[in-house]
C-alpha atoms as a PDB file:
ATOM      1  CA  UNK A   1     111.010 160.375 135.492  1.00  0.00           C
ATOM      2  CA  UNK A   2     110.875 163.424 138.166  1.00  0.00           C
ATOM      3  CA  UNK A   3     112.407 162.885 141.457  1.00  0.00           C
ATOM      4  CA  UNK A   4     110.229 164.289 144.282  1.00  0.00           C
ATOM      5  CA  UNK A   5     111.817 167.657 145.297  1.00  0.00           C
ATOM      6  CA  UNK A   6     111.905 166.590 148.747  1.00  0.00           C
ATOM      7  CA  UNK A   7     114.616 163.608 147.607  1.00  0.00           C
ATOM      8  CA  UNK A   8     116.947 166.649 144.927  1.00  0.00           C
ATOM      9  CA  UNK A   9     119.598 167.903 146.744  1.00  0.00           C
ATOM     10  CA  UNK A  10     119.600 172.082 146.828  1.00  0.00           C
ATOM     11  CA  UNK A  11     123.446 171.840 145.233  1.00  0.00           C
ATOM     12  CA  UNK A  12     121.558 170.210 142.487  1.00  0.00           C
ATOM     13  CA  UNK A  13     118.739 172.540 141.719  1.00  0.00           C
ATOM     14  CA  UNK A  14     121.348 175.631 142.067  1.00  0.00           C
ATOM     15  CA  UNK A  15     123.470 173.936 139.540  1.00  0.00           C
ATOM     16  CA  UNK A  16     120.920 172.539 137.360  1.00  0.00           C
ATOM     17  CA  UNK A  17     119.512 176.656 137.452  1.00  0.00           C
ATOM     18  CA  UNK A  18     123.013 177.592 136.425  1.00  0.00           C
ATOM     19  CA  UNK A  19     123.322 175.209 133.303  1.00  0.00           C
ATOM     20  CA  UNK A  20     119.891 176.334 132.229  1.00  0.00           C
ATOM     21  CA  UNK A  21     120.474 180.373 132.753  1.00  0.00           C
ATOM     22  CA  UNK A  22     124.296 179.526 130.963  1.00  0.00           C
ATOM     23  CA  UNK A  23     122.774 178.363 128.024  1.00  0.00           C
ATOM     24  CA  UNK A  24     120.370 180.854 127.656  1.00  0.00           C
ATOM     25  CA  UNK A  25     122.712 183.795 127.964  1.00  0.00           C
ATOM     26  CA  UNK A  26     124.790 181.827 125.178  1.00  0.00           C
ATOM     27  CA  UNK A  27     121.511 181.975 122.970  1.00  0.00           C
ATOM     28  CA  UNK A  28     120.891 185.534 123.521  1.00  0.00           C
ATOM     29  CA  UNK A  29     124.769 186.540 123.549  1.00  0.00           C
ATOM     30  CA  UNK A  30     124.444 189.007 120.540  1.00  0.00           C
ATOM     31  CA  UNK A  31     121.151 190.632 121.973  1.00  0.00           C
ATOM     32  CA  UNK A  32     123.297 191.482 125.031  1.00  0.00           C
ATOM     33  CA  UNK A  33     125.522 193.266 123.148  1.00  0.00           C
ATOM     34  CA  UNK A  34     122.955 194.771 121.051  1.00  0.00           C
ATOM     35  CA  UNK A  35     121.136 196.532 123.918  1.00  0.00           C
ATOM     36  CA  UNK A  36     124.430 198.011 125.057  1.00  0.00           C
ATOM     37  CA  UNK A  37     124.543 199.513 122.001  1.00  0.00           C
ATOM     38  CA  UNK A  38     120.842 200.582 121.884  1.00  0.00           C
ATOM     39  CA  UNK A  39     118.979 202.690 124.089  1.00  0.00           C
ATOM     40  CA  UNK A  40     115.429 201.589 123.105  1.00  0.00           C
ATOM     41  CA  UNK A  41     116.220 197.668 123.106  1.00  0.00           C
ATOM     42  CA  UNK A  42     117.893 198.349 126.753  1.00  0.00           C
ATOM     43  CA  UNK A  43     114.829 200.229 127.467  1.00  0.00           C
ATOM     44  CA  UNK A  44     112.600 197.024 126.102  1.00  0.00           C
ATOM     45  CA  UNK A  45     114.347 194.613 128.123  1.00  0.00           C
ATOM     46  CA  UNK A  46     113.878 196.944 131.308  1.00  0.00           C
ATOM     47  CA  UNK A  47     110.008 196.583 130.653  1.00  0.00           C
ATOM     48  CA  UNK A  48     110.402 193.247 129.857  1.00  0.00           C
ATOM     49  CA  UNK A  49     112.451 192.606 133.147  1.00  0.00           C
ATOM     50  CA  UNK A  50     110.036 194.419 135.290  1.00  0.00           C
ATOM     51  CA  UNK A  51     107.093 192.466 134.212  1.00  0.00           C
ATOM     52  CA  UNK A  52     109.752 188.951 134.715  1.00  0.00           C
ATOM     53  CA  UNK A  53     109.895 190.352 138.732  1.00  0.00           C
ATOM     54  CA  UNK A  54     106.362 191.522 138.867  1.00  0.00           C
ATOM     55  CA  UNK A  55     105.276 187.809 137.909  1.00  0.00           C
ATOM     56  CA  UNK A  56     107.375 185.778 140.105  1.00  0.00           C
ATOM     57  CA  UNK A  57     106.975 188.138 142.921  1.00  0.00           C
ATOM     58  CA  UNK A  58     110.408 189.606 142.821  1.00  0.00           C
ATOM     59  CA  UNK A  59     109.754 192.296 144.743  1.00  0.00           C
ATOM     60  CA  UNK A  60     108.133 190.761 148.145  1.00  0.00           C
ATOM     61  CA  UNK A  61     110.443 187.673 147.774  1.00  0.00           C
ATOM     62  CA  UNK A  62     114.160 187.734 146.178  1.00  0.00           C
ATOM     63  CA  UNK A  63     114.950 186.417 142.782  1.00  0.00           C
ATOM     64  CA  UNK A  64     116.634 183.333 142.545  1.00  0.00           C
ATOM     65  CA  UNK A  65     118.032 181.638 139.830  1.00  0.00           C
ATOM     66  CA  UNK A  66     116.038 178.533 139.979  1.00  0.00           C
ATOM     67  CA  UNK A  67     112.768 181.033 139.832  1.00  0.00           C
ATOM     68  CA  UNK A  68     114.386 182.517 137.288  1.00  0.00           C
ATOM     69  CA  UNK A  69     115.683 179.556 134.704  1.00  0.00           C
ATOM     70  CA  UNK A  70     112.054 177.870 135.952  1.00  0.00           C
ATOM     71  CA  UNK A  71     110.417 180.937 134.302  1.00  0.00           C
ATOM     72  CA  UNK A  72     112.671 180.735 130.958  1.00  0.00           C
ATOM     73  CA  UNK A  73     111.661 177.351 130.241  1.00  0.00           C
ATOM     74  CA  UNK A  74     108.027 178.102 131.023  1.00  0.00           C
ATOM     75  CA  UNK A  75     108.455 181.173 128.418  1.00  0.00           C
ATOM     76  CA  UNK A  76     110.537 178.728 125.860  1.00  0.00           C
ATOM     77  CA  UNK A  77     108.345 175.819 126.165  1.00  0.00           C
ATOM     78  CA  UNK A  78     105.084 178.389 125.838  1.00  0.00           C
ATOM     79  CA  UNK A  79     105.956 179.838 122.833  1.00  0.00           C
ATOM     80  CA  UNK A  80     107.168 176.465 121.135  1.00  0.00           C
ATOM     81  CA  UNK A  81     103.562 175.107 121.443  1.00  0.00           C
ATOM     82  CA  UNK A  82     102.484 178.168 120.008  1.00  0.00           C
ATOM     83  CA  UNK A  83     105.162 177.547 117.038  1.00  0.00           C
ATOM     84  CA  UNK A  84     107.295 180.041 117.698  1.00  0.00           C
ATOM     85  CA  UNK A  85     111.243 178.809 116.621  1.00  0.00           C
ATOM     86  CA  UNK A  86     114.160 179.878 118.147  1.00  0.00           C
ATOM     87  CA  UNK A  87     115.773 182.125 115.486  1.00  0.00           C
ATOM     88  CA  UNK A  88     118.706 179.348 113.196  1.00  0.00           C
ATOM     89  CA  UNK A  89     120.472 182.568 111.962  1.00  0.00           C
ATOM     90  CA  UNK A  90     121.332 186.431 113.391  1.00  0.00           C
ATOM     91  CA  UNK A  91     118.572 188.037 115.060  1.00  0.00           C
ATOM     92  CA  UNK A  92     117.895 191.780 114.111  1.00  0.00           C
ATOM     93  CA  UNK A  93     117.761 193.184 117.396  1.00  0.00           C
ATOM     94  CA  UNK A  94     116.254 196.345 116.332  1.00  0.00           C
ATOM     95  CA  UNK A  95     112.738 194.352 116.546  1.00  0.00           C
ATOM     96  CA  UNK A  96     112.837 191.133 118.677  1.00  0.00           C
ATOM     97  CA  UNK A  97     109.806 188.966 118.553  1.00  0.00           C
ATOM     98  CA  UNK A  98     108.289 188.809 122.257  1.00  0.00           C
ATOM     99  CA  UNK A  99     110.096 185.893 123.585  1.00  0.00           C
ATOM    100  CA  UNK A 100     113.854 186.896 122.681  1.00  0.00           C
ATOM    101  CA  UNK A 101     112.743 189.640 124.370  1.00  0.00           C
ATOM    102  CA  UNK A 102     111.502 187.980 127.472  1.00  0.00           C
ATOM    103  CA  UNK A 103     114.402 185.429 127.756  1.00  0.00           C
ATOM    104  CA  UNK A 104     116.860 188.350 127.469  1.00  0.00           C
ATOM    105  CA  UNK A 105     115.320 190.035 130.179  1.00  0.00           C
ATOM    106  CA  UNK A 106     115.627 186.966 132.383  1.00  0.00           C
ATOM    107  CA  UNK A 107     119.304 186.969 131.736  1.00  0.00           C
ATOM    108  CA  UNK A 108     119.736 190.597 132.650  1.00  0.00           C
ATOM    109  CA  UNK A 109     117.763 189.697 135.441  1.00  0.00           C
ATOM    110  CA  UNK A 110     120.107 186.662 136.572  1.00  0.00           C
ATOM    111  CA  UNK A 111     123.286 189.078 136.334  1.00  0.00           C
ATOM    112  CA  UNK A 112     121.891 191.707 138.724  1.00  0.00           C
ATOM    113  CA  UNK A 113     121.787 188.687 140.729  1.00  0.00           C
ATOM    114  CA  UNK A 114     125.259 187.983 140.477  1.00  0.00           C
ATOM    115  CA  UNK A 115     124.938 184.275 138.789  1.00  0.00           C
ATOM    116  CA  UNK A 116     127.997 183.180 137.367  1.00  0.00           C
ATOM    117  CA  UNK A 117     126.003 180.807 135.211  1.00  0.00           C
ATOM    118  CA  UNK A 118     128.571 177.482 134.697  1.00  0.00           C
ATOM    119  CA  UNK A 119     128.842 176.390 131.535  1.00  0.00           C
ATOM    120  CA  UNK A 120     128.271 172.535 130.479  1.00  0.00           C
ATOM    121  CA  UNK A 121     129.899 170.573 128.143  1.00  0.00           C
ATOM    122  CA  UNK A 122     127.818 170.354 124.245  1.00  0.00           C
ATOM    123  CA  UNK A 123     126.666 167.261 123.188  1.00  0.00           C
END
């Protein structure tokens, strides 16, 4: 069941964006690393970053990360429909498919922002 927006308070969107941006950046840890290591992944997620902005209007309005982990799940739950899996094993960063890409641009996004993205207990 949704709540009406008007009844959530904004502590609990912020920290609901949080746990959703933290687990991302835990899913995409290695392709963080990877891009530091590799100029034309870095320059990937750039493109991939500018198009994240250009789409929620990042540059007349500031980022946020409820815009932000809003966006991821749109990407995630887009590409699930369209049967795409999150990878079970190591990724080969040299060619990631077009959502790894995305969602790693959204979390290079959410550090320029500063988010300190809390992590939550697994289940």
């Amino acid at each position: 069941m949704r709540v009406p927006s008007n009844q959530v308070s904004s502590r609990a969107v912020v920290d609901a964006a949080r746990s959703t941006l933290a687990a991302l950046e835990e899913s995409v840890a290695d392709g963080t690393a990877a891009a530091a290591a590799r100029p034309g992944l870095l320059a990937l997620i750039d493109q991939h970053a500018a198009a994240v902005r250009e789409s929620l209007d990042g540059d007349r309005r500031p980022l946020s990360a409820a815009a932000l982990a809003g966006y991821a799940e749109g990407v995630r739950e887009a590409a699930l429909q369209h049967d795409w899996r999150p990878p079970a094993g190591p990724v080969d960063w040299s060619a990631p498919d077009w959502p790894l890409a995305r969602l790693l641009a959204v979390c290079a996004l959410a550090r320029t922002l500063g988010v300190k993205p809390a992590p939550l207990p697994r289940l």
